[in-house]
Protein backbone atom coordinates (compact mmCIF):
# COMPACT_ATOMS: atom_id res chain seq x y z
CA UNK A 1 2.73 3.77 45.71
CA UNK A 2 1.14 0.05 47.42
CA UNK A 3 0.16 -2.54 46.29
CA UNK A 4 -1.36 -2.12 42.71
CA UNK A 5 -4.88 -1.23 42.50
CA UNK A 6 -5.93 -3.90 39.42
CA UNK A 7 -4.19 -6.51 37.66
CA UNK A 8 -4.94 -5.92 33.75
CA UNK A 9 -3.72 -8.05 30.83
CA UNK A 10 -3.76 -6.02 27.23
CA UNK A 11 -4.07 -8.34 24.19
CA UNK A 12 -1.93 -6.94 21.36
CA UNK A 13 1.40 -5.50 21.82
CA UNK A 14 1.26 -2.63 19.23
CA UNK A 15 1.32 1.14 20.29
CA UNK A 16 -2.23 1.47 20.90
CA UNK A 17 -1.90 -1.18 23.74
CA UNK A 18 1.65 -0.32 24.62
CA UNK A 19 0.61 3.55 25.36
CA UNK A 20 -2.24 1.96 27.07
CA UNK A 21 -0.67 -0.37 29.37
CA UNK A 22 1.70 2.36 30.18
CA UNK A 23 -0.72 4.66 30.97
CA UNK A 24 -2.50 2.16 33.95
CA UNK A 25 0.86 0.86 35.12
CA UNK A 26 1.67 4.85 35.99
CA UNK A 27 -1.41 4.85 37.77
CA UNK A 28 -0.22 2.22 39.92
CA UNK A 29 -2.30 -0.95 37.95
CA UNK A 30 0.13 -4.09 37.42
CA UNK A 31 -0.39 -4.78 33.62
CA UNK A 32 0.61 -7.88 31.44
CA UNK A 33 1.03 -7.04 27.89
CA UNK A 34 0.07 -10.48 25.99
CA UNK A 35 1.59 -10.20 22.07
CA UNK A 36 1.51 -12.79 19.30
CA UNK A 37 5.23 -11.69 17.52
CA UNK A 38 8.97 -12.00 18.41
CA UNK A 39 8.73 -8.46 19.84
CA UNK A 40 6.10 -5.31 19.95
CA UNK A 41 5.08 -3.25 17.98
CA UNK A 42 3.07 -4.54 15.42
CA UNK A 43 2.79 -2.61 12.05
CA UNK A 44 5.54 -0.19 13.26
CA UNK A 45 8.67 -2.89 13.22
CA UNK A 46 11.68 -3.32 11.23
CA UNK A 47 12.59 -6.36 9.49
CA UNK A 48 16.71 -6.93 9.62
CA UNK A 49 18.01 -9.33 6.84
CA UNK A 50 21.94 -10.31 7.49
CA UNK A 51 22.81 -9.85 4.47
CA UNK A 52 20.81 -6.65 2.86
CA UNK A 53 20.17 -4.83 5.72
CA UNK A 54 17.36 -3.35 7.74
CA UNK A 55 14.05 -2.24 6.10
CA UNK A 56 10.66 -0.78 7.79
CA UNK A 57 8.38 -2.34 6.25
CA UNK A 58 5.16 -1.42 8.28
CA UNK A 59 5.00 1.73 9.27
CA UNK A 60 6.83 4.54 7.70
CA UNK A 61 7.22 7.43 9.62
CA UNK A 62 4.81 9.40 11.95
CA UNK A 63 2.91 13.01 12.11
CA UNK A 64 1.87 14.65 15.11
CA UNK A 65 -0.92 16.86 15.61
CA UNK A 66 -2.68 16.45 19.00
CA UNK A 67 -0.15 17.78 21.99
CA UNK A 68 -0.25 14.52 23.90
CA UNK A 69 1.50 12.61 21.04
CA UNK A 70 3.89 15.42 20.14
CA UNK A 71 5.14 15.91 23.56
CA UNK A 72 5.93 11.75 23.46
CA UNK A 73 7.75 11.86 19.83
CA UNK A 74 9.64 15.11 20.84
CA UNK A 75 10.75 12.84 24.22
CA UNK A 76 11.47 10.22 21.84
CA UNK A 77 13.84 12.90 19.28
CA UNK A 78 15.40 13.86 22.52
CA UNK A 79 16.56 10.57 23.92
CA UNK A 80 17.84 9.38 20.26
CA UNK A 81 14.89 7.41 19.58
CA UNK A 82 13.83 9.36 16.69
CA UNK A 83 14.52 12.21 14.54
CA UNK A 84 12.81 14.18 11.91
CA UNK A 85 12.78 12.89 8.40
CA UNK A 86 15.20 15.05 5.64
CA UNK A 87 14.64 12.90 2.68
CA UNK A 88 14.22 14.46 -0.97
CA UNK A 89 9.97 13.44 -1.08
CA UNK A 90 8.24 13.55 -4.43
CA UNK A 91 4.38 13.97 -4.06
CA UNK A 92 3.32 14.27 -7.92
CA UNK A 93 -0.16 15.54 -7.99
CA UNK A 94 -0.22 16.01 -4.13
CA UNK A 95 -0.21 19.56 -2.52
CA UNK A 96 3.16 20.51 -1.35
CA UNK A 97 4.17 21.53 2.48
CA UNK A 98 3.42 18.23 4.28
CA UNK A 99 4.00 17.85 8.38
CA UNK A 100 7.25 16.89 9.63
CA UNK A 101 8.18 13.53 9.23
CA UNK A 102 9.03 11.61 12.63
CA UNK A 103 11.13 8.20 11.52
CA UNK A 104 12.42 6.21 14.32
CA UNK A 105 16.14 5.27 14.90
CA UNK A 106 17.93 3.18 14.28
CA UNK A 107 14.51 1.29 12.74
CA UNK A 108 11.04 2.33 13.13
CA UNK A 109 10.54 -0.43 15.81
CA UNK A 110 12.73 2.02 18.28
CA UNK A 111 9.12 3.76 18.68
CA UNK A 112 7.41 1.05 20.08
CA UNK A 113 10.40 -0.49 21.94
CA UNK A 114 10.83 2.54 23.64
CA UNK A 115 7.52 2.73 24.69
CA UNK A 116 7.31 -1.04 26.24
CA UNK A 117 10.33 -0.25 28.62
CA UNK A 118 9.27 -1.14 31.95
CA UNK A 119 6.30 -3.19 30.81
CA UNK A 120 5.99 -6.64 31.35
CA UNK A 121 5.58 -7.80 27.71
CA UNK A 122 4.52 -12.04 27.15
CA UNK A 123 5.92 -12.44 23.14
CA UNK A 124 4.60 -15.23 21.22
CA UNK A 125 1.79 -15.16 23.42
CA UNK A 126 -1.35 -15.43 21.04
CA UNK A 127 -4.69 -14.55 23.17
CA UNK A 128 -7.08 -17.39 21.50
CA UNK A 129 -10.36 -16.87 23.70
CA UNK A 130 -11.25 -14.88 27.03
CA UNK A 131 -13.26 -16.82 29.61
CA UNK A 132 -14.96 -14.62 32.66
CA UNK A 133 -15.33 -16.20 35.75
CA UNK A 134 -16.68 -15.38 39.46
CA UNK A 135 -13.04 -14.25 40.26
CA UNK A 136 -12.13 -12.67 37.11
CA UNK A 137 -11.12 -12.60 33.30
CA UNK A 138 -8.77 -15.65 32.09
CA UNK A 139 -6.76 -15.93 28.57
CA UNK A 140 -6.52 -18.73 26.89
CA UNK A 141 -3.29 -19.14 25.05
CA UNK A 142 -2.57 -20.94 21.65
CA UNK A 143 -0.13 -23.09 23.45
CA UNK A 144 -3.38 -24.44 26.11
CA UNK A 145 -1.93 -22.35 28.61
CA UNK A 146 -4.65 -20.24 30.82
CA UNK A 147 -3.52 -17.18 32.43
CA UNK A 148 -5.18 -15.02 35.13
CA UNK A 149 -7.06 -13.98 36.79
CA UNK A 150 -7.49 -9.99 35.80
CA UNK A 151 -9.95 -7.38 36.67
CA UNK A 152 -10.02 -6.10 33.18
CA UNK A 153 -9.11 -6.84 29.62
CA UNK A 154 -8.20 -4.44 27.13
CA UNK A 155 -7.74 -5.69 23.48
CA UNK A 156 -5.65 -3.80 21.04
CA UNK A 157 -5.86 -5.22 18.35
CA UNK A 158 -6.64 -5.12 14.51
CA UNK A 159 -10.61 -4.47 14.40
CA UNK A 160 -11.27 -7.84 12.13
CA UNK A 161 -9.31 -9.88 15.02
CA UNK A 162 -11.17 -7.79 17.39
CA UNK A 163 -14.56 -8.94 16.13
CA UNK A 164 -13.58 -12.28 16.65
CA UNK A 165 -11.94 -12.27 20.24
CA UNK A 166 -15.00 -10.42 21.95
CA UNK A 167 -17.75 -11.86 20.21
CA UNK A 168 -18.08 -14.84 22.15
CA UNK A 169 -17.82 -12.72 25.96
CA UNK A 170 -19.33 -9.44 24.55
CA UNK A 171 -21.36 -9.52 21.19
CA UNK A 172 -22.21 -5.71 21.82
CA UNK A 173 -19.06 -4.58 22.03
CA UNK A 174 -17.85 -7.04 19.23
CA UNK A 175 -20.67 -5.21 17.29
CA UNK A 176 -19.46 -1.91 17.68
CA UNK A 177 -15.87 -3.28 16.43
CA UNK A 178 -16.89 -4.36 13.50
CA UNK A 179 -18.41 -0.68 12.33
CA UNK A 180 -14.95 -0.33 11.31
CA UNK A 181 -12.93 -1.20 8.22
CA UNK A 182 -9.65 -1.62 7.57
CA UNK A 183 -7.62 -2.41 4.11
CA UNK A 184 -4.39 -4.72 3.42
CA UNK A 185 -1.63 -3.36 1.76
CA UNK A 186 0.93 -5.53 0.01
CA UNK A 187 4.74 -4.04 0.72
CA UNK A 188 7.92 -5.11 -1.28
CA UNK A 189 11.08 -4.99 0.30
CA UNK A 190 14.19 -4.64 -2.04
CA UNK A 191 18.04 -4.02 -2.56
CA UNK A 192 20.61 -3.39 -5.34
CA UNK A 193 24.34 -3.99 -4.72
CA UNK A 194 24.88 -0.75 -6.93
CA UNK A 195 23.30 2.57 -6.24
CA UNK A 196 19.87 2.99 -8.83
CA UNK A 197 21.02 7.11 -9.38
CA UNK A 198 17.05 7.91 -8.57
CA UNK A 199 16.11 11.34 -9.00
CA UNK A 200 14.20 11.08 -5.16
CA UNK A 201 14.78 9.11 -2.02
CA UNK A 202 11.02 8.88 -1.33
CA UNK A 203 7.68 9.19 -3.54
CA UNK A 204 4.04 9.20 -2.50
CA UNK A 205 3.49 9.03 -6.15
CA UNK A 206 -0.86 9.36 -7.80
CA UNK A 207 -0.60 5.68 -8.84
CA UNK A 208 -2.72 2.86 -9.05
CA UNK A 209 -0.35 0.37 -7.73
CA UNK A 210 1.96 2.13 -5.60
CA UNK A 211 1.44 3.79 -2.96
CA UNK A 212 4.62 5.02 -1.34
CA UNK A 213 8.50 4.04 -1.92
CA UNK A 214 11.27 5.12 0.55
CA UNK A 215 14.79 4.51 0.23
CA UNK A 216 16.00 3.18 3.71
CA UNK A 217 19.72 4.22 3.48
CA UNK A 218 18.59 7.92 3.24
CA UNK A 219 17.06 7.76 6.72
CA UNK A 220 19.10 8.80 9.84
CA UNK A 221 20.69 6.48 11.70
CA UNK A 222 20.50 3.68 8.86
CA UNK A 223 22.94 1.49 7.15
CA UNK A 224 23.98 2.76 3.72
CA UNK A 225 23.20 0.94 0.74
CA UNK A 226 20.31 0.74 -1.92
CA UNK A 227 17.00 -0.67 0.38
CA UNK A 228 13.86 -0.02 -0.97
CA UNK A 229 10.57 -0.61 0.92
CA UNK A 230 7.30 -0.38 -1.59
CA UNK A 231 4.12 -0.48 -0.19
CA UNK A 232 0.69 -0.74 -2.75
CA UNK A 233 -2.59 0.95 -2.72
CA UNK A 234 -5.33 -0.26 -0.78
CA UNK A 235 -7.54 -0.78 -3.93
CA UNK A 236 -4.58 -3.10 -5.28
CA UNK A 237 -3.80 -5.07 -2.53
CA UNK A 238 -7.73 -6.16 -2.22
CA UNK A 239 -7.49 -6.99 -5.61
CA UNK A 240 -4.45 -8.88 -5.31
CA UNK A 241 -4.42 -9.67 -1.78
CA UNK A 242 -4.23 -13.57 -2.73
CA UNK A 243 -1.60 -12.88 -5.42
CA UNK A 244 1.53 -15.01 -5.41
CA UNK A 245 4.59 -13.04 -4.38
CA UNK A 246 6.37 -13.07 -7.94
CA UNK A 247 3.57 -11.66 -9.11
CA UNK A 248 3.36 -8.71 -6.30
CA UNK A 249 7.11 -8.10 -6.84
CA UNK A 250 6.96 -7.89 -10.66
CA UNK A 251 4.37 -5.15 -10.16
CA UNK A 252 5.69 -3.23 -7.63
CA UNK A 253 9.08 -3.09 -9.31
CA UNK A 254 7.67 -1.88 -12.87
CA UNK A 255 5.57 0.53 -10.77
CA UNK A 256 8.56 1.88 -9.22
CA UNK A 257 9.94 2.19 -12.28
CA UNK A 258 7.34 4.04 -14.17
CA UNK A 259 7.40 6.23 -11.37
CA UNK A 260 10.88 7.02 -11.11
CA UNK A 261 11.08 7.11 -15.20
CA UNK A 262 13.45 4.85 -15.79
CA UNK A 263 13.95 1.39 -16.28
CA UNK A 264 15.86 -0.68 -12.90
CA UNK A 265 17.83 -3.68 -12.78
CA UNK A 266 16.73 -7.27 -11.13
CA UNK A 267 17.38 -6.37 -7.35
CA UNK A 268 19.88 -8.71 -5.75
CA UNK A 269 17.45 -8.97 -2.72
CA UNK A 270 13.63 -8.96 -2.81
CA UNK A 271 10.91 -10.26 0.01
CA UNK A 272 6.93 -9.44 0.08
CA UNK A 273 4.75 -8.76 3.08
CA UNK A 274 1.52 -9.07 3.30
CA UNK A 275 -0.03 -6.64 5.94
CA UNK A 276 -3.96 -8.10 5.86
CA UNK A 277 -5.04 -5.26 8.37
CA UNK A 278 -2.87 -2.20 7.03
CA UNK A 279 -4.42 0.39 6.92
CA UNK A 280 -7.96 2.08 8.75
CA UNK A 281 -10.29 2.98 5.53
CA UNK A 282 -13.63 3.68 7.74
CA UNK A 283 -12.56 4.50 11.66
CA UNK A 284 -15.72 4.44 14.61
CA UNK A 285 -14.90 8.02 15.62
CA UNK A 286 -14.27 7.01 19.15
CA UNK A 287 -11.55 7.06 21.49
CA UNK A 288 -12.21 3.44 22.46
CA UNK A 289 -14.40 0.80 23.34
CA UNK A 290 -15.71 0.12 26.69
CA UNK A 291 -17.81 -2.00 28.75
CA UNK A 292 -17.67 -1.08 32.37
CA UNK A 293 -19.82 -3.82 33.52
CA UNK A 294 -17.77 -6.07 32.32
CA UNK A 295 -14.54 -4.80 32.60
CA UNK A 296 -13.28 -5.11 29.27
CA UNK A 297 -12.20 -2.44 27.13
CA UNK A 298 -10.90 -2.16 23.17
CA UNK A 299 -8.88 0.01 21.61
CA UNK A 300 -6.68 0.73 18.31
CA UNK A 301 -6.09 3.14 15.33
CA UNK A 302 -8.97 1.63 13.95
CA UNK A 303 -11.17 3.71 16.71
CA UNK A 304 -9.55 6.94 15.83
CA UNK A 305 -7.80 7.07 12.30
CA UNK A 306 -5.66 5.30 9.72
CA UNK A 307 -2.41 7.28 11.10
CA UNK A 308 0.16 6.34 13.65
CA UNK A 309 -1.12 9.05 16.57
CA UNK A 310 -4.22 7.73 16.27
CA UNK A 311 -3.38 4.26 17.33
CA UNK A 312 -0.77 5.95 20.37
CA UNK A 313 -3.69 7.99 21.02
CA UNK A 314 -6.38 5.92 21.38
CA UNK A 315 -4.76 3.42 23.36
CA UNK A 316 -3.58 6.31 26.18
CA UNK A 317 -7.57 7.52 26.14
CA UNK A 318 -8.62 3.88 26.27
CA UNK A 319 -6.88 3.60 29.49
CA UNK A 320 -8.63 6.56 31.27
CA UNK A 321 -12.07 4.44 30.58
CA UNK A 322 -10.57 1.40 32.01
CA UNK A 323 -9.02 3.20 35.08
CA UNK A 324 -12.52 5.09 35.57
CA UNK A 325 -14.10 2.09 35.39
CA UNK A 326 -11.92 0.21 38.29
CA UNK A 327 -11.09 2.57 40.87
CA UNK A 328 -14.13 5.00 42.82
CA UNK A 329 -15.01 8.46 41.73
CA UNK A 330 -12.65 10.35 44.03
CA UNK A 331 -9.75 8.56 43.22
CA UNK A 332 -10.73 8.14 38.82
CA UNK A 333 -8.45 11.11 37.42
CA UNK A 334 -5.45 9.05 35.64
CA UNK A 335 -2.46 11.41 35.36
């Protein structure tokens, strides 16, 4: 292939800038993948606990509906890396016959960590500022550290933290970012040492303070054992978004329990999570962001849609603009 045509650093290390970098580094680009957690994937992890076990709570599962994302899951079922979702779902008040499930395995963060192999990935590597020069865009880290220089910068991240990173380099752009909205969610995670005898292993109940509950043994590939992860309604969690966590769990419990119609006993393990940026409520309607002039590019779910494929999708879109944008007309087309 040569020497790479651009050097590109993507800020955020979820799938939106994971299908993105992987998209330029197949086109030859050499991409740096800068992420602020222990590993990528943002929302779509899995949180293991030595003693309880392993519970997703971000993400839950994924849909696919446009034919670039379904080829990628349906790699993903066939290398192990997912499979499609069998639990007994209750959707009261919800039309029946949803999409297949996709759930990833053996934790929803094989999804993302499939898609970073081969990718040079910087973790706890919080992007603080970007700085343009004569020769180039430069990152500063958190720890003072200033990395570069690149020919472009894509951000992929939450829209709010978006708005914040590009204002001071591109208030236009920044602009455009903050058209769209995005709600926390408050999630519960939860074990019993003895089995609850619950008539359903998931529910995407009508409720007004929860919003889905999945029992993680009943997924493939998972440790046995009573795991619950809860996750609230948007119009809760802003409500309650600076709630203490006894006072999250208490209500997630007793709304698990209404749900399920029966009364539950004090979980032997319980931790909250507070996702700030959950969930996309009002999206731009755009594949991405991009300023050619500048070389600088953003992307996320928050362009496309609140779901999963939306995120994957607009990150591999987002990286046709930024390849366009580098490399002359006859030689744009990004396989």
């Amino acid at each position: 292939m040569g020497q790479p045509k651009s050097r590109i650093a993507i800020v955020g290390g979820g799938l939106s800038g994971l299908s993105c970098a992987q998209r330029l580094q197949a086109a030859g680009h050499a991409v740096e993948v800068f992420d602020k957690g222990r590993g990528p994937g943002g929302r779509i992890c899995t949180r293991h606990d030595a003693e309880a076990g392993d519970f997703d709570h971000g993400a839950q599962f994924v849909t696919t509906r446009e034919p670039e994302f379904e080829a990628w899951v349906s790699e993903l079922v066939l290398q192990g890396h997912a499979v499609q979702a069998t639990w007994r779902l209750r959707r009261p008040g919800r039309v029946a016959g949803a999409p297949a499930r996709f759930v990833g395995t053996p934790g929803m963060s094989a999804l993302p960590a499939a898609l970073a192999v081969g990718l040079t990935v910087h973790r706890r590597a919080r992007v603080t500022a970007l700085d343009r020069q004569t020769g180039g865009w430069w990152l500063q880290l958190d720890d003072q550290a200033r990395v570069g220089p690149f020919e472009a910068v894509v951000v992929a991240i939450p829209a709010p933290q978006a708005v914040e990173l590009l204002t001071p380099v591109a208030p236009a752009l920044a602009a455009r970012a903050g058209d769209a909205e995005m709600a926390p969610c408050w999630a519960l995670m939860a074990a019993w040492d003895e089995g609850l005898g619950l008539a359903s292993d998931a529910w995407e109940p009508d409720h007004g303070v929860l919003a889905w509950a999945a029992r993680e043994g009943a997924k493939a590939g998972r440790k046995p054992g009573e795991r619950w992860v809860l996750h609230a309604t948007a119009a809760w969690s802003v409500a309650h978004l600076e709630d203490q966590p006894d006072g999250v769990e208490a209500a997630l419990l007793d709304a698990l329990a209404e749900v399920a119609g029966q009364p539950l006993p004090a979980p032997s393990h319980v931790r909250t999570h507070r996702w700030r940026h959950a969930r996309v409520t009002r999206p731009l309607g755009v594949d991405g962001l991009m300023a050619p002039d500048l070389g600088l590019a953003a992307c996320g779910d928050w362009c496309l849609g609140s779901r999963v494929e939306d995120a994957w999708l607009s990150g591999w879109r987002t990286a046709q603009l930024v390849h366009e944008a580098l490399l002359p007309a006859p030689a744009r087309r990004v396989g």
